[in-house]
N, C-alpha and C. Protein backbone atom coordinates (compact mmCIF):
# COMPACT_ATOMS: atom_id res chain seq x y z
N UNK A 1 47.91 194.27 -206.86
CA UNK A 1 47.69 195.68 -206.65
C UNK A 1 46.24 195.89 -206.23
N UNK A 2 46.17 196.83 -205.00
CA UNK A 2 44.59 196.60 -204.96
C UNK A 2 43.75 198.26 -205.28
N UNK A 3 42.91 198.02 -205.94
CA UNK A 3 42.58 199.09 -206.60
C UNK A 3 41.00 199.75 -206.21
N UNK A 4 41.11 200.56 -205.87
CA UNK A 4 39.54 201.47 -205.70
C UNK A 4 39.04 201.16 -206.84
N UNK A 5 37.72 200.58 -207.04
CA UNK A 5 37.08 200.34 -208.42
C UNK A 5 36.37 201.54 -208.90
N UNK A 6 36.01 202.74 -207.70
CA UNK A 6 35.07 203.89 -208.02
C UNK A 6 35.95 204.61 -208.08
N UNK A 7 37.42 204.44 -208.48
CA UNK A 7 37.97 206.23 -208.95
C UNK A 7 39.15 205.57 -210.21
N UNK A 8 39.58 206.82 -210.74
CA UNK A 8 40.80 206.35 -211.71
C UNK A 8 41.83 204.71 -211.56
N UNK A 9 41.64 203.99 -212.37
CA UNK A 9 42.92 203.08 -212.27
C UNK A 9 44.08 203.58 -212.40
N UNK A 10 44.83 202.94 -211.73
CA UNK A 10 46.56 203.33 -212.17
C UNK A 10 47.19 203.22 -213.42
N UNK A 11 46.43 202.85 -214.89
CA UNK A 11 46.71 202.13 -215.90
C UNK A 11 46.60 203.83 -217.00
N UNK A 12 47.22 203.06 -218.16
CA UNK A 12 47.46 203.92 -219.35
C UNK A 12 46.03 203.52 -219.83
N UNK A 13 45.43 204.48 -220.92
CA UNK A 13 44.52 204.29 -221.84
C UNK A 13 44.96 202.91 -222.52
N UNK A 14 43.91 202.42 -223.05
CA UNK A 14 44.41 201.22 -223.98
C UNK A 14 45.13 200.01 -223.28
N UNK A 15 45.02 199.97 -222.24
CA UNK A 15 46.60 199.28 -221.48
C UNK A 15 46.26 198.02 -221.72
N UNK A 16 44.86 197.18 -221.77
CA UNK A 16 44.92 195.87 -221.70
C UNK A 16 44.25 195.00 -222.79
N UNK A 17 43.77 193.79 -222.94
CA UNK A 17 43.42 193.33 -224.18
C UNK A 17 42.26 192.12 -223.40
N UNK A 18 42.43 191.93 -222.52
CA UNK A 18 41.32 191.49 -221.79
C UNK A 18 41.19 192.50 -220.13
N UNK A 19 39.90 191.99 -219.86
CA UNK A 19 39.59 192.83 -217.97
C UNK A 19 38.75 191.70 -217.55
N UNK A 20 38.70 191.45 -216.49
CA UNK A 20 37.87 190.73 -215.97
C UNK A 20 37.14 190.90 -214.61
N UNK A 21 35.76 191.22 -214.38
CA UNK A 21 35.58 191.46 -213.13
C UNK A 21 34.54 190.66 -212.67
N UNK A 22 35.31 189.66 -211.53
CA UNK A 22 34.38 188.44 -211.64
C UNK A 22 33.82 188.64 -210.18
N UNK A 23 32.30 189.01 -209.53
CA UNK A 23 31.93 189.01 -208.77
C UNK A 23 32.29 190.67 -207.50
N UNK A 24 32.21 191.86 -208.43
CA UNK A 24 32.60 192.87 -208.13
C UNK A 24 32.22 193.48 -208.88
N UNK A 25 31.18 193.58 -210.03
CA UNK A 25 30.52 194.85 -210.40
C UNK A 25 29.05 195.10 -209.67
N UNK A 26 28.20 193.88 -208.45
CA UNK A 26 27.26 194.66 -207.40
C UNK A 26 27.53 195.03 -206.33
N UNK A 27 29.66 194.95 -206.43
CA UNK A 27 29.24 195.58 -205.34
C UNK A 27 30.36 197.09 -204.95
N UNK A 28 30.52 198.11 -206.07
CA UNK A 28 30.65 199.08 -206.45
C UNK A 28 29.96 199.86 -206.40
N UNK A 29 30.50 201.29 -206.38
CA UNK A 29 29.46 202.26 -205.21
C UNK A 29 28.63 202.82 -207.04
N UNK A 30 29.54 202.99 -208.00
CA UNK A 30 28.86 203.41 -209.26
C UNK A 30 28.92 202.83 -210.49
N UNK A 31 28.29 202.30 -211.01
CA UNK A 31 28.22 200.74 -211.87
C UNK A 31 29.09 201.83 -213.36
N UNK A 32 28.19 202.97 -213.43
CA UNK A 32 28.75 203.55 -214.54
C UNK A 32 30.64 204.35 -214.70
N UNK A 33 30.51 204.73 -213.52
CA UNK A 33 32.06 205.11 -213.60
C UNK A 33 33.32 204.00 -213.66
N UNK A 34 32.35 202.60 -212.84
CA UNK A 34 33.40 201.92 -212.88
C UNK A 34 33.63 201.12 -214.35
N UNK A 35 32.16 201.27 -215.27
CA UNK A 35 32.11 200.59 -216.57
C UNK A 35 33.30 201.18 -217.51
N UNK A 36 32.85 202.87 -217.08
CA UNK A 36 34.00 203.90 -217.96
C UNK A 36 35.48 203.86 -217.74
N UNK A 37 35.80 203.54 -216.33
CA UNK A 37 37.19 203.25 -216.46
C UNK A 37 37.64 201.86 -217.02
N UNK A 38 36.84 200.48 -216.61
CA UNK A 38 37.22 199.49 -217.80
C UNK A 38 37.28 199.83 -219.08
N UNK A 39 36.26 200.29 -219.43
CA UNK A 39 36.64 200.64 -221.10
C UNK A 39 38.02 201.36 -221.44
N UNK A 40 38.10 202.71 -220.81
CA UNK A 40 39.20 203.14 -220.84
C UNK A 40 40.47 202.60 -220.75
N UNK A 41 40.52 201.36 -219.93
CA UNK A 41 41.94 201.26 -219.32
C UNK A 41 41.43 199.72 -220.99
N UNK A 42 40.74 199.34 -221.75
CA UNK A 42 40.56 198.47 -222.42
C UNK A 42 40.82 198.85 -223.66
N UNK A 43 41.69 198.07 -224.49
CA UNK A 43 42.02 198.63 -225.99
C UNK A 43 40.72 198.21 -226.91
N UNK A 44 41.02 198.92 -228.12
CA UNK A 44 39.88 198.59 -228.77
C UNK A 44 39.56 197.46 -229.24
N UNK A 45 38.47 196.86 -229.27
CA UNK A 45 38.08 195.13 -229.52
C UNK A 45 38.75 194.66 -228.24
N UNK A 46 39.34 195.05 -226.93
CA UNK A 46 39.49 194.06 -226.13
C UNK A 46 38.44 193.79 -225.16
N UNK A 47 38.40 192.40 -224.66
CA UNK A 47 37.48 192.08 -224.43
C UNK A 47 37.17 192.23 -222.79
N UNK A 48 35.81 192.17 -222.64
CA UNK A 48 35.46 192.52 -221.14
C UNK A 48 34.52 191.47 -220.43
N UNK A 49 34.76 190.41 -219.49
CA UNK A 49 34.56 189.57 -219.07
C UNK A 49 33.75 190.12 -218.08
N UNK A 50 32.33 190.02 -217.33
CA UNK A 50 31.52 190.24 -216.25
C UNK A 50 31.07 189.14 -215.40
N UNK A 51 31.06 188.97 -214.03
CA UNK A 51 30.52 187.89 -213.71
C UNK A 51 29.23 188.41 -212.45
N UNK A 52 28.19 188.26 -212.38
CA UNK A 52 27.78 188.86 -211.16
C UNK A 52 26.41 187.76 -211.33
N UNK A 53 26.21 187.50 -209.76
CA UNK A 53 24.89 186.89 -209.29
C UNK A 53 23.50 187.52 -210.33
N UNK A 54 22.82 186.44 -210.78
CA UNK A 54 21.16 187.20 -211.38
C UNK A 54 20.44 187.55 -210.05
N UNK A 55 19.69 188.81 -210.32
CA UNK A 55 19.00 189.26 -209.58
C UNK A 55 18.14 188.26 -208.38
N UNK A 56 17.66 187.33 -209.27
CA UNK A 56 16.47 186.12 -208.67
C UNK A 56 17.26 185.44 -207.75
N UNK A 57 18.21 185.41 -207.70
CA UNK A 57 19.39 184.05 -206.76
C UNK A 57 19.47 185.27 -205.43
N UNK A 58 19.54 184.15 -204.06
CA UNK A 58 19.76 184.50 -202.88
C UNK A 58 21.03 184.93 -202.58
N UNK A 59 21.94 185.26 -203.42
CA UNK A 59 23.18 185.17 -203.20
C UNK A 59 23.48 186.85 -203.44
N UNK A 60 22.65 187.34 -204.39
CA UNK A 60 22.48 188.67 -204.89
C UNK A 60 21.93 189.50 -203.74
N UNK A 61 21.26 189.21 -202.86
CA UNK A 61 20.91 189.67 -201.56
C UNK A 61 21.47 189.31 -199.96
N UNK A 62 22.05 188.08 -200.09
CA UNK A 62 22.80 188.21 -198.66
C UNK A 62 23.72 188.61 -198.30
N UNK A 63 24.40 189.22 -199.29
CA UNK A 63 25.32 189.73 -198.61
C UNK A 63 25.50 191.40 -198.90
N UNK A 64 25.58 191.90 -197.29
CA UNK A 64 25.59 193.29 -196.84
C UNK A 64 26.49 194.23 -198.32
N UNK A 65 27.02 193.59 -198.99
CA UNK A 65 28.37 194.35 -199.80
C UNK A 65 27.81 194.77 -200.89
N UNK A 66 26.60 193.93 -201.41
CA UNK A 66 25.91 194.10 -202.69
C UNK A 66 25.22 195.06 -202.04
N UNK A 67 25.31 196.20 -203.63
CA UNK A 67 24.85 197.16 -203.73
C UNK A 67 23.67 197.42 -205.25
N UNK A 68 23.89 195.93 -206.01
CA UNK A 68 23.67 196.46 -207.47
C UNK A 68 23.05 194.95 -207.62
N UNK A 69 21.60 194.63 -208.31
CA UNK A 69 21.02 193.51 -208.41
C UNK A 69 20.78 193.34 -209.87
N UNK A 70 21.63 192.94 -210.91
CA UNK A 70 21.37 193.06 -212.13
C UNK A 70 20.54 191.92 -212.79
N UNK A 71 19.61 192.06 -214.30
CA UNK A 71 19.46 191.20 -214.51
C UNK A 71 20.43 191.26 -215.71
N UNK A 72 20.00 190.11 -217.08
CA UNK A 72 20.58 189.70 -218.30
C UNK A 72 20.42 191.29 -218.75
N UNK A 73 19.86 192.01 -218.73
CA UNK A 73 19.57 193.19 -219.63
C UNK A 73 20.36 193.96 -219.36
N UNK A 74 20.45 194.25 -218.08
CA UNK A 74 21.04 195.56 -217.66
C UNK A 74 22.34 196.12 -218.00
N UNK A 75 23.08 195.29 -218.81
CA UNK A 75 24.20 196.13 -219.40
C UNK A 75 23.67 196.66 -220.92
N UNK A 76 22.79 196.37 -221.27
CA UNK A 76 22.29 197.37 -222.83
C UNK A 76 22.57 198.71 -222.93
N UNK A 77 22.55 199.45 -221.43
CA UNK A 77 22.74 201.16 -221.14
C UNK A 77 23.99 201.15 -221.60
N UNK A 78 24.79 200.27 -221.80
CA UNK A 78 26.58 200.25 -222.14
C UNK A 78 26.76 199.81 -223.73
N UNK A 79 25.43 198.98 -224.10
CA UNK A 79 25.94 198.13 -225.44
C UNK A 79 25.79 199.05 -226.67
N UNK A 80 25.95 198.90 -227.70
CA UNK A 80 25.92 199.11 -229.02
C UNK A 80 24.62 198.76 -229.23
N UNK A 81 23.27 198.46 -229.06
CA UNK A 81 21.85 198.36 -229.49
C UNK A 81 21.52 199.79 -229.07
N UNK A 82 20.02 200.03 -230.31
CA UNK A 82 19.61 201.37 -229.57
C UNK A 82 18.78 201.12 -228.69
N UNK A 83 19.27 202.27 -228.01
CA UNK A 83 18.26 202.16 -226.79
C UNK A 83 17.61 203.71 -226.42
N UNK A 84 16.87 203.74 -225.87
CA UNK A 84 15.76 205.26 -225.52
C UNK A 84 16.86 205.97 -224.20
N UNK A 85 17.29 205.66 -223.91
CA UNK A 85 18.04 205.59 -222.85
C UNK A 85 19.67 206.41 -222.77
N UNK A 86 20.36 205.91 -224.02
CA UNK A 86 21.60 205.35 -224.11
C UNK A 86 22.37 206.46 -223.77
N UNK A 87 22.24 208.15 -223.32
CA UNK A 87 23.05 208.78 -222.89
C UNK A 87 23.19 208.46 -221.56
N UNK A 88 22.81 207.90 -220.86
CA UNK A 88 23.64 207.30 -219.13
C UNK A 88 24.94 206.67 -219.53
N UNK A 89 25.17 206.11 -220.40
CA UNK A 89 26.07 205.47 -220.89
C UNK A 89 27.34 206.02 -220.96
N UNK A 90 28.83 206.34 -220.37
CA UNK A 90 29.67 207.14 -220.73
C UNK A 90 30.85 205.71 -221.43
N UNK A 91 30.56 204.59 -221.78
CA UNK A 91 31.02 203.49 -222.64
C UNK A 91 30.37 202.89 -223.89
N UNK A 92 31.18 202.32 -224.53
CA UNK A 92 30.42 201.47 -225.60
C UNK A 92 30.77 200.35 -225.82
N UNK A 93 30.18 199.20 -225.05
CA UNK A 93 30.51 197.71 -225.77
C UNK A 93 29.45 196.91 -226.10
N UNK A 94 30.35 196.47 -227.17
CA UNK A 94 29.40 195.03 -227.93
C UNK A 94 29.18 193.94 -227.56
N UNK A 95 28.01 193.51 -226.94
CA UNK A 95 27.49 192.30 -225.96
C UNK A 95 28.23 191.24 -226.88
N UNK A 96 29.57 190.55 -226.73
CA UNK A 96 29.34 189.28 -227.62
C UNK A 96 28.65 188.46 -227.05
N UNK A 97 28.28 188.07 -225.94
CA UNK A 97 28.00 186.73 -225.24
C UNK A 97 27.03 187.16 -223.69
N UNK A 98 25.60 186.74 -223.54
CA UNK A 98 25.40 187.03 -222.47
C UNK A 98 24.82 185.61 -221.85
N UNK A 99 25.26 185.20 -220.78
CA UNK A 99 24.43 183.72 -219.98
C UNK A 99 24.29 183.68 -219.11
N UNK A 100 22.99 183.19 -218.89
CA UNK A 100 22.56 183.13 -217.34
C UNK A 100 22.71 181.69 -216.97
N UNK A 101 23.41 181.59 -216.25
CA UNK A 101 23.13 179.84 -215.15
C UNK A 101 22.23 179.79 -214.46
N UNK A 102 21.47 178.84 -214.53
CA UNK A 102 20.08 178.63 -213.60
C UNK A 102 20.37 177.62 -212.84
N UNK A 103 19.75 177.34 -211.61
CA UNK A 103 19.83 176.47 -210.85
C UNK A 103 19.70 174.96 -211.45
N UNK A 104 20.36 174.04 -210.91
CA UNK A 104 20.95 172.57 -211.63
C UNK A 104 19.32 172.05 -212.34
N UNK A 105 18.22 172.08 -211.32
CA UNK A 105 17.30 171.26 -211.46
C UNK A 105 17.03 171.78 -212.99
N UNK A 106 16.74 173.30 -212.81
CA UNK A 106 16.34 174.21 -214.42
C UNK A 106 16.95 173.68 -215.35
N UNK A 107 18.50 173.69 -215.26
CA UNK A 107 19.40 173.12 -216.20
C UNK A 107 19.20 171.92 -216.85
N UNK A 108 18.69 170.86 -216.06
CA UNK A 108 18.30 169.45 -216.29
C UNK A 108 17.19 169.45 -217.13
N UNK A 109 16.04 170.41 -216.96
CA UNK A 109 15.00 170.20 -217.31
C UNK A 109 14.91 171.06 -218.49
N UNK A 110 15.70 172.08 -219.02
CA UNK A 110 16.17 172.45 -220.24
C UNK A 110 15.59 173.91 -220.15
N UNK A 111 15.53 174.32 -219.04
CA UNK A 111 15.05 175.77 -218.97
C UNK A 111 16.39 176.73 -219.40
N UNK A 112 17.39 176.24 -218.86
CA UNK A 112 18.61 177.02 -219.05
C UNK A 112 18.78 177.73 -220.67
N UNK A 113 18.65 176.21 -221.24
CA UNK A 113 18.74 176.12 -222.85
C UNK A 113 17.96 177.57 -223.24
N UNK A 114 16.56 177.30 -223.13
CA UNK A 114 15.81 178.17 -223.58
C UNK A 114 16.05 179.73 -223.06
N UNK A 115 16.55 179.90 -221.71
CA UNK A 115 16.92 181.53 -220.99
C UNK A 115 17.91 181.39 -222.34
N UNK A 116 19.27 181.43 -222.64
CA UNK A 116 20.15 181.70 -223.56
C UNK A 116 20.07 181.58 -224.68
N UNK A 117 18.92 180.44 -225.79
CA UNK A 117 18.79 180.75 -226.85
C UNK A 117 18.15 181.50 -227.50
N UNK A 118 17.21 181.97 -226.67
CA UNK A 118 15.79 182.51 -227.23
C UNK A 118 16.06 184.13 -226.55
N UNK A 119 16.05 184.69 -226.64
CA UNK A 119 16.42 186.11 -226.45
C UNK A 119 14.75 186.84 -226.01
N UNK A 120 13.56 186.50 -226.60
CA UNK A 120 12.48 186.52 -226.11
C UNK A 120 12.17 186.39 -225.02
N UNK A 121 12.25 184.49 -225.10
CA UNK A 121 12.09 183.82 -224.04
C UNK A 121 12.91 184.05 -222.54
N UNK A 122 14.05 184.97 -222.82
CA UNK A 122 14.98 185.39 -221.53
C UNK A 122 14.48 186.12 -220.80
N UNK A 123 13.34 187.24 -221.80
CA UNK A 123 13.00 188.47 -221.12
C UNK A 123 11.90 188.33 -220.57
N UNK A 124 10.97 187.42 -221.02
CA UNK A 124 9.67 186.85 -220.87
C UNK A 124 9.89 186.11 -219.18
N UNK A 125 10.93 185.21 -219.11
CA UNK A 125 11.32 184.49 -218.07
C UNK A 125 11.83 185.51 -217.01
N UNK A 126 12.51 186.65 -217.41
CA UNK A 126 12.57 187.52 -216.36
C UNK A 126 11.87 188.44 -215.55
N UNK A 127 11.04 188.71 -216.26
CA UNK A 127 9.81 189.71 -216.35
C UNK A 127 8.61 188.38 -215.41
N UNK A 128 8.48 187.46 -215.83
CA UNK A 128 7.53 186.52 -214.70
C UNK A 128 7.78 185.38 -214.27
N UNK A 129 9.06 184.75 -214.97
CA UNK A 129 9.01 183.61 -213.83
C UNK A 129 10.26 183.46 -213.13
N UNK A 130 11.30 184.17 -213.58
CA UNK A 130 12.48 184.11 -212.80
C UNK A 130 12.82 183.87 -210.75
N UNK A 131 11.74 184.46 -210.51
CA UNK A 131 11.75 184.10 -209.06
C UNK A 131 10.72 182.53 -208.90
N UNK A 132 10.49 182.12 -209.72
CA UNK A 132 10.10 180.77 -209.86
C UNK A 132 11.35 179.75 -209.84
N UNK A 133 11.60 180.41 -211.58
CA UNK A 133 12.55 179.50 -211.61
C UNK A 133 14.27 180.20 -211.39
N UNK A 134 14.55 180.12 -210.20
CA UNK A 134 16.11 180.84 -210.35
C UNK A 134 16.72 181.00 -211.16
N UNK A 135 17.36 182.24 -211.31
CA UNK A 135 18.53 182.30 -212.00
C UNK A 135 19.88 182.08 -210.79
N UNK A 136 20.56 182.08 -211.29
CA UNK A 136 22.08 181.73 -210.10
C UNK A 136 23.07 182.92 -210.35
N UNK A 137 23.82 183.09 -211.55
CA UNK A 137 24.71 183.75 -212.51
C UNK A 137 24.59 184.06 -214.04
N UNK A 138 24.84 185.24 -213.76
CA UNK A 138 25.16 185.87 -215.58
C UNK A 138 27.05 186.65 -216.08
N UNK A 139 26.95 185.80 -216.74
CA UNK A 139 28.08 186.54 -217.39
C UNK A 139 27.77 186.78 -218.85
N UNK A 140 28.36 188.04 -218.79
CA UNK A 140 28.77 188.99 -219.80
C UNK A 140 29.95 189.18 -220.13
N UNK A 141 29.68 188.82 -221.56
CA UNK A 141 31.38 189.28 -222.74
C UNK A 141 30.95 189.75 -223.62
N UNK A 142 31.97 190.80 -223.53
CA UNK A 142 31.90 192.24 -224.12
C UNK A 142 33.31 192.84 -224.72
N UNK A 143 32.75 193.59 -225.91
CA UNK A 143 33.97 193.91 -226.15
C UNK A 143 33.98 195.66 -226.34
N UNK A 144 34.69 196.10 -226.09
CA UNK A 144 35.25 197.45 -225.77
C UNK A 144 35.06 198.24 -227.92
N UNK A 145 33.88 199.19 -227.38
CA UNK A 145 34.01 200.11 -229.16
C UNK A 145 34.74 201.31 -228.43
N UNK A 146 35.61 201.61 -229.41
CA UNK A 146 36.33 202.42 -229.49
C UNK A 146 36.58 203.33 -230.64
């Protein structure tokens, strides 16, 4: 079924127990309406799978379709932490899981390790060395408060 991601799904409230949107939330015309209808069409505790290019990777910019350059953070406007922010938000999920893949060499050399364990060290690395050291991909799992 192919579905407009920026307007209503065809689905009941509650309808599913997982969603997955793998490589299609940068490139949606409104990150937030389309967050609100996943949740919606997502039962409670079900879970929400994200996949999208990190900002730093060339992949997040070549192509004409991307509209949205996220980093590790940028779903917090959606999560359950407080934030100064948090009425943009018309969802609520609980980050279970966020990872960034870094390019192989990073990986080898144990940078990866440190972007995902250290929660500091992620933001620190994004904030100055990320266009050093690439990021590639982040996924996000999430689960739907209801």
């Amino acid at each position: 079924m192919l579905c407009d991601w920026s307007r209503t799904y065809p689905f009941a409230d509650s309808t599913f127990d997982q969603v997955r949107l793998i490589h299609v939330i940068e490139e949606v015309d409104n990150i937030f309406a389309t967050l609100a209808e996943v949740h919606r069409v997502t039962r409670p505790g079900g879970r929400v799978t994200i996949v999208t290019p990190h900002y730093s990777d060339h992949a997040s910019y070549c192509s004409p379709a991307h509209r949205w350059h996220l980093s590790s953070f940028s779903l917090w406007f959606f999560s359950d932490k407080p934030l100064e922010y948090d009425y943009y938000a018309p969802a609520n999920f609980r980050q279970r899981r966020v990872y960034v893949s870094l390019l192989q060499l990073w990986r080898i050399l144990g940078l990866e390790f440190l972007v995902n364990h250290f929660e500091g060290f992620r933001r620190f690395w994004e904030y100055y060395l990320s266009f050093i050291f690439r990021g590639k991909v982040i996924t996000f799992e999430l689960e739907a408060m209801k």
